[in-house]
N, C-alpha and C. Protein backbone atom coordinates (compact mmCIF):
# COMPACT_ATOMS: atom_id res chain seq x y z
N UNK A 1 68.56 2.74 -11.73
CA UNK A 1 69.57 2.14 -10.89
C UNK A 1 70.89 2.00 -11.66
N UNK A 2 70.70 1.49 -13.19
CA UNK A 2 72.31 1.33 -13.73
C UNK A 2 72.70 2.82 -13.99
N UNK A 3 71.95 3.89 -14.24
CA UNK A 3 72.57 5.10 -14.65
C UNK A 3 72.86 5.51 -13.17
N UNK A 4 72.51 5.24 -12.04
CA UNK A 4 73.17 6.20 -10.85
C UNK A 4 73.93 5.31 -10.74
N UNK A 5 74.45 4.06 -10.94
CA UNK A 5 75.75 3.12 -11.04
C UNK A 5 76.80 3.71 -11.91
N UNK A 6 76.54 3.83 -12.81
CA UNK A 6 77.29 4.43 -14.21
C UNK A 6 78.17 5.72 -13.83
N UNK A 7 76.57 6.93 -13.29
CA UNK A 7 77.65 7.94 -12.91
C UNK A 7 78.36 7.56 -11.83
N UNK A 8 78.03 7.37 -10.76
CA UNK A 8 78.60 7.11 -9.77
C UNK A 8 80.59 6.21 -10.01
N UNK A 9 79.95 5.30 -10.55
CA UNK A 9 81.09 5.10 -11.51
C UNK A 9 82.20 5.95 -11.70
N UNK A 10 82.00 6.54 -12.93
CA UNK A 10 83.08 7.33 -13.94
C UNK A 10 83.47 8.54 -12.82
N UNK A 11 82.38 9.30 -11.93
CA UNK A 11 82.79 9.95 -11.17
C UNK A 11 83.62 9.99 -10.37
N UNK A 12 83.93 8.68 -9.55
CA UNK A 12 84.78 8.04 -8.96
C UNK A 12 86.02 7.71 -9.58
N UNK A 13 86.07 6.87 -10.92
CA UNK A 13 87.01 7.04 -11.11
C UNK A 13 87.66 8.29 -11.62
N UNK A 14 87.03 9.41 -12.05
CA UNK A 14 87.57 10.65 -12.11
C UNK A 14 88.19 10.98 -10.79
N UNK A 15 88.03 10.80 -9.86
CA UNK A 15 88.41 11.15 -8.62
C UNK A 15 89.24 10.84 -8.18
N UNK A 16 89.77 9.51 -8.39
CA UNK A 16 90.99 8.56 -8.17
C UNK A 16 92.04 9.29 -9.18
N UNK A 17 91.79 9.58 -10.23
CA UNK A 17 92.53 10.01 -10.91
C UNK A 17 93.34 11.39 -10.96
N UNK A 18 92.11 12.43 -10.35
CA UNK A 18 92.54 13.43 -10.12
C UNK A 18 93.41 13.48 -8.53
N UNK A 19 93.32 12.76 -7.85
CA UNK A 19 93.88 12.38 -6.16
C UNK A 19 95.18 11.87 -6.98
N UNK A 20 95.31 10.88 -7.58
CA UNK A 20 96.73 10.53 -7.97
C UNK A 20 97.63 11.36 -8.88
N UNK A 21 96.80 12.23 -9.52
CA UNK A 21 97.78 13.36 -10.03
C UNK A 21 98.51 14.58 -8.96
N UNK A 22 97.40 14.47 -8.49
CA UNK A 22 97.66 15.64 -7.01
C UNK A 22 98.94 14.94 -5.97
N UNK A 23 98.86 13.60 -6.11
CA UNK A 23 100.12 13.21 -5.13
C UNK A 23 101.05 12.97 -5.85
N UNK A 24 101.65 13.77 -7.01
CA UNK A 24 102.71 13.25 -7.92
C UNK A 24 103.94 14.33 -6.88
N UNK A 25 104.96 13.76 -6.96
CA UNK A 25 106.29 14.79 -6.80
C UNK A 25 106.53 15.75 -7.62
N UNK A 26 106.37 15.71 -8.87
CA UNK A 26 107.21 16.23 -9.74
C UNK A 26 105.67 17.34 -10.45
N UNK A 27 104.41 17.11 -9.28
CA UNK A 27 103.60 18.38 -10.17
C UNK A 27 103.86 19.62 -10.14
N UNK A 28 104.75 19.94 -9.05
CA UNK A 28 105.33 20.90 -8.87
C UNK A 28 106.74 21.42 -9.41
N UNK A 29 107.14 20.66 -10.06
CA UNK A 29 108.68 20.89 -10.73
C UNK A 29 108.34 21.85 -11.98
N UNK A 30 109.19 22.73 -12.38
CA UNK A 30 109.14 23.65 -13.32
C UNK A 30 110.63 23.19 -14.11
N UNK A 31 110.29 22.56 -15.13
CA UNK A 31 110.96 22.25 -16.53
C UNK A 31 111.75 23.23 -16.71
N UNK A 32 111.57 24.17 -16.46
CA UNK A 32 112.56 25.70 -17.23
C UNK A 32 113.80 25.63 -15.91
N UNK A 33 112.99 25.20 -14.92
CA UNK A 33 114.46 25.80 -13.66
C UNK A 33 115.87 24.48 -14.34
N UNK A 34 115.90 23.88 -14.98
CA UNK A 34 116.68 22.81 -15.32
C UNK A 34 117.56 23.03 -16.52
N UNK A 35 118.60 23.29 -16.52
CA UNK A 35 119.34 22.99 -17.94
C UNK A 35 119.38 22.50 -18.77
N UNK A 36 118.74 23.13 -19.84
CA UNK A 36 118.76 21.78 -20.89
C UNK A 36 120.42 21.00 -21.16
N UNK A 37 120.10 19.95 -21.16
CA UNK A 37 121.58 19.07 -21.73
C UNK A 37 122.03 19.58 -23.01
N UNK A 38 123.00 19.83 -23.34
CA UNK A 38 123.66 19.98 -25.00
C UNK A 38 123.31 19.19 -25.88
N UNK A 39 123.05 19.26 -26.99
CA UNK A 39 122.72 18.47 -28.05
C UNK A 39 123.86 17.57 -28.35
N UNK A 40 123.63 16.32 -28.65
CA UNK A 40 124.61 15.52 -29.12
C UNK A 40 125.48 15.82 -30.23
N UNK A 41 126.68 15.19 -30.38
CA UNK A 41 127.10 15.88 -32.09
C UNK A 41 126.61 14.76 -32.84
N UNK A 42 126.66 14.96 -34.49
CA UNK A 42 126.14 14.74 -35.62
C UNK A 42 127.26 13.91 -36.16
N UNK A 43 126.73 12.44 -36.49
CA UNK A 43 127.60 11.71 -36.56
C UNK A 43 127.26 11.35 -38.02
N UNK A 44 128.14 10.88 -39.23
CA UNK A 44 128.35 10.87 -40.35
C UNK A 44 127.89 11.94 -41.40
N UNK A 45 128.39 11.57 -42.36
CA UNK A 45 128.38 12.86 -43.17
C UNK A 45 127.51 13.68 -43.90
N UNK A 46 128.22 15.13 -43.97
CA UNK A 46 126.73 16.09 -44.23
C UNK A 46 126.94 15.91 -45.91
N UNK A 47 125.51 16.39 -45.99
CA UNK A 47 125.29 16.41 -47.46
C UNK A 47 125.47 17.82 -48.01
N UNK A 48 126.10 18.13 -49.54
CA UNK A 48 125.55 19.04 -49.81
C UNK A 48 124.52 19.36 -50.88
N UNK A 49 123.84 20.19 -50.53
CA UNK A 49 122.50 20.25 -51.53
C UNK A 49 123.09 21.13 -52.88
């Protein structure tokens, strides 16, 4: 009885988990279609080696 609790369990919450990834907005967004921003500039002074 506790091991068909147990799985039953973790299974479930696997399930919840995978349902709430599936309703995200952004699982579908592709990182590359976006511009990366410019790098900031480099503030105080360079060293030389």
């Amino acid at each position: 009885m506790i091991d068909d609790f147990a799985i039953g369990l973790t299974h479930l919450l696997l399930l919840i988990a995978a349902w709430r990834l599936l309703r995200r907005d952004d699982l579908d967004a592709d990182p590359r279609d976006e511009t990366p921003a410019p790098a900031p500039p480099r503030r105080g002074r360079m060293r030389r080696a």
